[in-house]
Structure formats: C-alpha cells, structure tokens
C-alpha atoms as a PDB file:
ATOM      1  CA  UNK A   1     147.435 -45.458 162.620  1.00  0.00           C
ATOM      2  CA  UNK A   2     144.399 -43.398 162.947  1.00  0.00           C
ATOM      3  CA  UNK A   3     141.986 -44.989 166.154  1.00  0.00           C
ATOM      4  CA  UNK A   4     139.296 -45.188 163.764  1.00  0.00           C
ATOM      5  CA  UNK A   5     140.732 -47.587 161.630  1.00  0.00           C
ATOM      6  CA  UNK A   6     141.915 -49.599 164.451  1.00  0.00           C
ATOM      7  CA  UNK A   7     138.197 -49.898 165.427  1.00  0.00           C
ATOM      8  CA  UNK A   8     137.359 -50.609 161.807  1.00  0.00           C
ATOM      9  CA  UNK A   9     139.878 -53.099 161.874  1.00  0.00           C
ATOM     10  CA  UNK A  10     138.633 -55.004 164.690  1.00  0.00           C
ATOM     11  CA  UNK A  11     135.337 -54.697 164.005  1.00  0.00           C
ATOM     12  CA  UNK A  12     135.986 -56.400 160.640  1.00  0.00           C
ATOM     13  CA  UNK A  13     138.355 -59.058 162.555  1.00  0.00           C
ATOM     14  CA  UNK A  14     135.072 -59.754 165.154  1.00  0.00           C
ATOM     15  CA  UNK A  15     132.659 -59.448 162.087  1.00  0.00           C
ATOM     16  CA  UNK A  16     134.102 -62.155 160.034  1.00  0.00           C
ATOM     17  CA  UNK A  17     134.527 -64.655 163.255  1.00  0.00           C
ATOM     18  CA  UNK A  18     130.953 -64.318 164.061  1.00  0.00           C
ATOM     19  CA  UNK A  19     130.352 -65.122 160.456  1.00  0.00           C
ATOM     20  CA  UNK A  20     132.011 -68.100 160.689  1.00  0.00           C
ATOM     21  CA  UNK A  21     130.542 -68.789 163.651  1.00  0.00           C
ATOM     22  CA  UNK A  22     126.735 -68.056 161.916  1.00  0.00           C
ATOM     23  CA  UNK A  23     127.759 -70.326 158.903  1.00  0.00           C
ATOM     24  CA  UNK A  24     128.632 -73.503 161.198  1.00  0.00           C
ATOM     25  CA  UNK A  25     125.342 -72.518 162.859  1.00  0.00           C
ATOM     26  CA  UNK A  26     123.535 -73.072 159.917  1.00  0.00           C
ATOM     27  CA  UNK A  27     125.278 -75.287 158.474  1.00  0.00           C
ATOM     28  CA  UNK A  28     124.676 -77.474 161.263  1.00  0.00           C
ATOM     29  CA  UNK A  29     121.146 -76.462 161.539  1.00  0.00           C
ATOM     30  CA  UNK A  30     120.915 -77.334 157.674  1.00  0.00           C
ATOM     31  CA  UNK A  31     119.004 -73.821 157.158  1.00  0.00           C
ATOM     32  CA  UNK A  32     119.803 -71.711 154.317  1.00  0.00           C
ATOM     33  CA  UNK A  33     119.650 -68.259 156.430  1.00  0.00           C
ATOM     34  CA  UNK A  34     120.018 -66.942 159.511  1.00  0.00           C
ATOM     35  CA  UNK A  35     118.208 -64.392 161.997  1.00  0.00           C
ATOM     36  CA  UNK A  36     120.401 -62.417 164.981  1.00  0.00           C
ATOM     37  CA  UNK A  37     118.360 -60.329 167.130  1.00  0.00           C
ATOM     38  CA  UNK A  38     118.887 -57.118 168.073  1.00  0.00           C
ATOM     39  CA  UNK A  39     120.184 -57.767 171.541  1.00  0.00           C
ATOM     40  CA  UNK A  40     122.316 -60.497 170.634  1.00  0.00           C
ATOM     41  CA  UNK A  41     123.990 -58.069 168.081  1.00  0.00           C
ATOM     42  CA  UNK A  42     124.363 -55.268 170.512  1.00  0.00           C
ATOM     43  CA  UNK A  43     126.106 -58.417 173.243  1.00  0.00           C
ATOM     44  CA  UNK A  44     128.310 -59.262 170.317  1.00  0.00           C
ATOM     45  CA  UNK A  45     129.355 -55.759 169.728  1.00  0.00           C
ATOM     46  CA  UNK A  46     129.484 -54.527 172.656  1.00  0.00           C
ATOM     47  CA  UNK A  47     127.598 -51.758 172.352  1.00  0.00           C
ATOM     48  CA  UNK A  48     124.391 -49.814 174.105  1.00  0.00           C
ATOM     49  CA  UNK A  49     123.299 -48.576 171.173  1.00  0.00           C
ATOM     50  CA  UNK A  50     122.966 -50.019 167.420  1.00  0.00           C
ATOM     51  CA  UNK A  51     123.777 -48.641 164.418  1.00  0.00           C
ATOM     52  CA  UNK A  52     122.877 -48.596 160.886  1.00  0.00           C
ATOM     53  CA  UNK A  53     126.493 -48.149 160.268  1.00  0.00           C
ATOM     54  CA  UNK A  54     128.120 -50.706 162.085  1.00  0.00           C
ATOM     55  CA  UNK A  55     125.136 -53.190 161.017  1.00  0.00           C
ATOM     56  CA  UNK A  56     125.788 -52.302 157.375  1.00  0.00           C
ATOM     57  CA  UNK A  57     129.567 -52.915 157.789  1.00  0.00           C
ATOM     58  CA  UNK A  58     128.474 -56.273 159.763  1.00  0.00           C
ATOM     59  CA  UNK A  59     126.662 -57.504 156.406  1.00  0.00           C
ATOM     60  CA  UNK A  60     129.218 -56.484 154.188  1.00  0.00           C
ATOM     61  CA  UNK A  61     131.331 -57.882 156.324  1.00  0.00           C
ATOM     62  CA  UNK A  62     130.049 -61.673 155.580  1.00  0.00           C
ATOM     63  CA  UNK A  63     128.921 -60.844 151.960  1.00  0.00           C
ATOM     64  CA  UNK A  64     131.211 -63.726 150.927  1.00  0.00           C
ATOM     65  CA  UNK A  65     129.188 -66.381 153.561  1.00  0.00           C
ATOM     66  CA  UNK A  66     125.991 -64.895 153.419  1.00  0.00           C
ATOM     67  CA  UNK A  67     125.622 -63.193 150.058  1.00  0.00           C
ATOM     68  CA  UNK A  68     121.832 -61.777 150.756  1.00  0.00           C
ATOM     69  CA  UNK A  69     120.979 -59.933 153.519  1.00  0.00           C
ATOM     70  CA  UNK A  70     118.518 -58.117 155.081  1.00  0.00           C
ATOM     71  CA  UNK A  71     118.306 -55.529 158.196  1.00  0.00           C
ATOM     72  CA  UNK A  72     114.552 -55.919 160.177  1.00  0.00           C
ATOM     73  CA  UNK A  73     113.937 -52.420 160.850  1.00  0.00           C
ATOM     74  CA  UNK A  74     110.425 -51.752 161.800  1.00  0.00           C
ATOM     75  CA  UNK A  75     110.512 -47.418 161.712  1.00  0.00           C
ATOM     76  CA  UNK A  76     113.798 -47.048 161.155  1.00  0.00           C
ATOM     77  CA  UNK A  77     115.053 -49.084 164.963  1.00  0.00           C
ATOM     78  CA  UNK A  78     116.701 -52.143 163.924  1.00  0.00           C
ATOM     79  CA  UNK A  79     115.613 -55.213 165.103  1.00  0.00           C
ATOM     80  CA  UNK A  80     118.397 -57.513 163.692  1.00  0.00           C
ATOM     81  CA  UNK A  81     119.143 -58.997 160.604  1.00  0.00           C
ATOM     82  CA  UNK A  82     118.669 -62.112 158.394  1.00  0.00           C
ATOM     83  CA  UNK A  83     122.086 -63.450 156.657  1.00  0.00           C
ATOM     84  CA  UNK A  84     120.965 -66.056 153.728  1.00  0.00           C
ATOM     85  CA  UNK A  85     123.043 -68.255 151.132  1.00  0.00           C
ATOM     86  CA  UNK A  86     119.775 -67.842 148.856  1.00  0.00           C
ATOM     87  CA  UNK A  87     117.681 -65.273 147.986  1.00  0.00           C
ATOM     88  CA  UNK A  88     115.830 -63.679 150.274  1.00  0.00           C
ATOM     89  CA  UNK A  89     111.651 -63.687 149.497  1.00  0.00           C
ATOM     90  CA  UNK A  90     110.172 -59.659 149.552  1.00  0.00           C
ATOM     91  CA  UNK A  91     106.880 -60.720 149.804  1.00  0.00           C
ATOM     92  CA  UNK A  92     104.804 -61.192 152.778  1.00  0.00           C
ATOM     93  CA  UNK A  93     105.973 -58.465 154.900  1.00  0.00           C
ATOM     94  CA  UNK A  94     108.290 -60.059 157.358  1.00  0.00           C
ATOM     95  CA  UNK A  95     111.035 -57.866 157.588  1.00  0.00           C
ATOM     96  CA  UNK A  96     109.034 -55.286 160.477  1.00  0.00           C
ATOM     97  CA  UNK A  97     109.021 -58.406 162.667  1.00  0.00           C
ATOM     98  CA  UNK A  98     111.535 -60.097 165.498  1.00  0.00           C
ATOM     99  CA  UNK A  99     114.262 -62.315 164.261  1.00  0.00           C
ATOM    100  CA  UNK A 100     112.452 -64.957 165.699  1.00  0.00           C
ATOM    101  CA  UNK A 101     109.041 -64.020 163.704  1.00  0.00           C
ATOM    102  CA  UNK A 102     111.317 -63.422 160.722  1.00  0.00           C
ATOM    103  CA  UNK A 103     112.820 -66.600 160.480  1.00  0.00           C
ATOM    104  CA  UNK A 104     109.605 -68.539 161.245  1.00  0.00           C
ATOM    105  CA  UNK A 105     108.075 -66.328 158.563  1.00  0.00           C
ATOM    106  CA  UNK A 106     110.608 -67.230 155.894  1.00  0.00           C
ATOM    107  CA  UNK A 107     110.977 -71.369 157.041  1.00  0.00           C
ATOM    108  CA  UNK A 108     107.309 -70.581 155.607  1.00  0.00           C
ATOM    109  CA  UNK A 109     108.102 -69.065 152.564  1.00  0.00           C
ATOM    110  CA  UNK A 110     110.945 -71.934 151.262  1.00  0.00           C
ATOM    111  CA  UNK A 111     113.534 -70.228 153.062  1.00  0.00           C
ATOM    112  CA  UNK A 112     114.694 -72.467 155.216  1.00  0.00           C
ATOM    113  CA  UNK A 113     115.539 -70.315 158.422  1.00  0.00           C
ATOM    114  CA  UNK A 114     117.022 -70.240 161.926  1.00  0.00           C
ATOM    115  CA  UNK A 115     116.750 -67.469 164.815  1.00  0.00           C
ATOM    116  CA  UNK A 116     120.935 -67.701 166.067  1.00  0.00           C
ATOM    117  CA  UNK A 117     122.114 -66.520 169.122  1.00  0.00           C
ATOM    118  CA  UNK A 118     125.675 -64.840 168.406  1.00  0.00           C
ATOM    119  CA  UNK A 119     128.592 -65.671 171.078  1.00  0.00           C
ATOM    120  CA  UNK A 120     131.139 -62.916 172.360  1.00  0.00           C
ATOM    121  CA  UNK A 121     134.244 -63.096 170.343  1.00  0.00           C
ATOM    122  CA  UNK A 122     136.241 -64.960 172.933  1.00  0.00           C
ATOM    123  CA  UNK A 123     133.842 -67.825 173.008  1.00  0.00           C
ATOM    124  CA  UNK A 124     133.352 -68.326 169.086  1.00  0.00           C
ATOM    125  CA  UNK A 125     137.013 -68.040 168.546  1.00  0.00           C
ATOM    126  CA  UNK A 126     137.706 -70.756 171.125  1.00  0.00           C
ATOM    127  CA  UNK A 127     134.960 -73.068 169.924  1.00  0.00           C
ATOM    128  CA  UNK A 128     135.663 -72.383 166.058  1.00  0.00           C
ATOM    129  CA  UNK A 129     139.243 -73.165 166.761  1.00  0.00           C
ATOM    130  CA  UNK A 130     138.071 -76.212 168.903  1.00  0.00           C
ATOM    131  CA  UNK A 131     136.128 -77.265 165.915  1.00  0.00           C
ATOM    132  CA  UNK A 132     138.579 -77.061 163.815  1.00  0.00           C
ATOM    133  CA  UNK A 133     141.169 -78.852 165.693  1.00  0.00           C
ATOM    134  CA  UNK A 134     138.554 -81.858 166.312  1.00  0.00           C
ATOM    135  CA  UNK A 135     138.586 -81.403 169.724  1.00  0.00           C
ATOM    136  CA  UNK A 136     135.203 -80.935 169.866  1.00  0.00           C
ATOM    137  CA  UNK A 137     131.657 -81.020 167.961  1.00  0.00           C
ATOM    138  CA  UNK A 138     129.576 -77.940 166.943  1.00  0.00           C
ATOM    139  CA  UNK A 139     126.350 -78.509 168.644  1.00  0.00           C
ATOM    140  CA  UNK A 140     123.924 -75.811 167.091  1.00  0.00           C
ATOM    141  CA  UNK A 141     121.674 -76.397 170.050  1.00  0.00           C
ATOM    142  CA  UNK A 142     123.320 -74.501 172.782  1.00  0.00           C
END
C-alpha cells in the first residue's frame, strides 16, 4: 500500500473518532454546532502547520454527524471550524472571527453553539469506549 493512503487512512480513522467525540460534546452540551480552534485542531492532528487540505478532508470526514460546515479563515489562515446539525446563518460576518467569537456569534443568531476543545485520539477513544461501556459519564465540562 502506497504511504499516502496509509496516512489517508488514519487520518480518516482519527477524523471520524473526534467526530464522535464532537457529537457527544454537543449532544451533551444540547448545542446544535460546534467550534474547534485552530490550535486544538493542529493538537489533534498533530501537526505544526494546518492545512486547507487536511481541514477539508476533516469536514468531509463528519459530513454524516455534522452535515454543515464551515472553515473560519480570516485571509486565507484558518482559524478553525464550526461543525453544525443545522444550517449554518451567512449573515453577520462571523466566520473572520475565533471559534470562541464564532460560536458566541451564532448562539446569537439561533444557532445554538459551543467552542469544543478536541482530545488526542488516545484519550477520546478511551473515553468514547468508556461511554459506551457505561463505565463512565460524558461530562462536556472538562
């Protein structure tokens, strides 16, 4: 197998865990949407440096969880992105802003909206599989 598509592959594998992880988050949260900051995204990924690539597959990634999404990009440096259930509202010019502005600005605009700290993989696959095995609760607050 080509070492690309290994990386793709495990990408995809992390992307979809931290997906998970995001919709317990907001589920939990009871938000409709989701903000990850830039650094939190680059911790997650393990990475010094962000791409519009590996963001894009990121989104893709969690269509089926998060159908709309959005990348905050003021000039073309990405900030993070917002993951929704809903629509996402265009208006009011949010999307050049931290995740943390972003997601108070759309709580304002009837997007109900949480800034979400991402986990490395090892953590959210031992505390999803904790969840899931009732051995412990899902506190969104840590």
């Amino acid at each position: 197998m080509p070492k690309v598509k290994i990386y793709e592959e495990a990408n995809r594998r992390l992307d979809k865990v931290l997906g998970a992880y995001l919709a317990l988050y907001a589920w939990r949260c009871g938000v409709d949407a989701v903000a990850v900051s830039r650094d939190s995204l680059m911790a997650s990924f393990g990475v010094s440096k962000l791409h519009w690539t590996r963001v894009d597959q990121f989104l893709s990634d969690n269509e089926p969880l998060f159908p709309y999404s959005e990348v905050i990009a003021p000039v073309q440096r990405i900030e993070g992105v917002v993951m929704a259930r809903k629509a996402i509202p265009k208006k009011g010019g949010w999307l050049g802003n931290s995740a943390k502005t972003a997601a108070n600005a759309l709580a304002k605009a009837d997007l109900s909206t949480v800034a979400a700290p991402l986990p490395s993989e090892g953590d959210a696959v031992t505390l999803l599989a904790q969840v899931a095995n009732g051995l412990v609760d899902f506190d969104a607050s840590d």
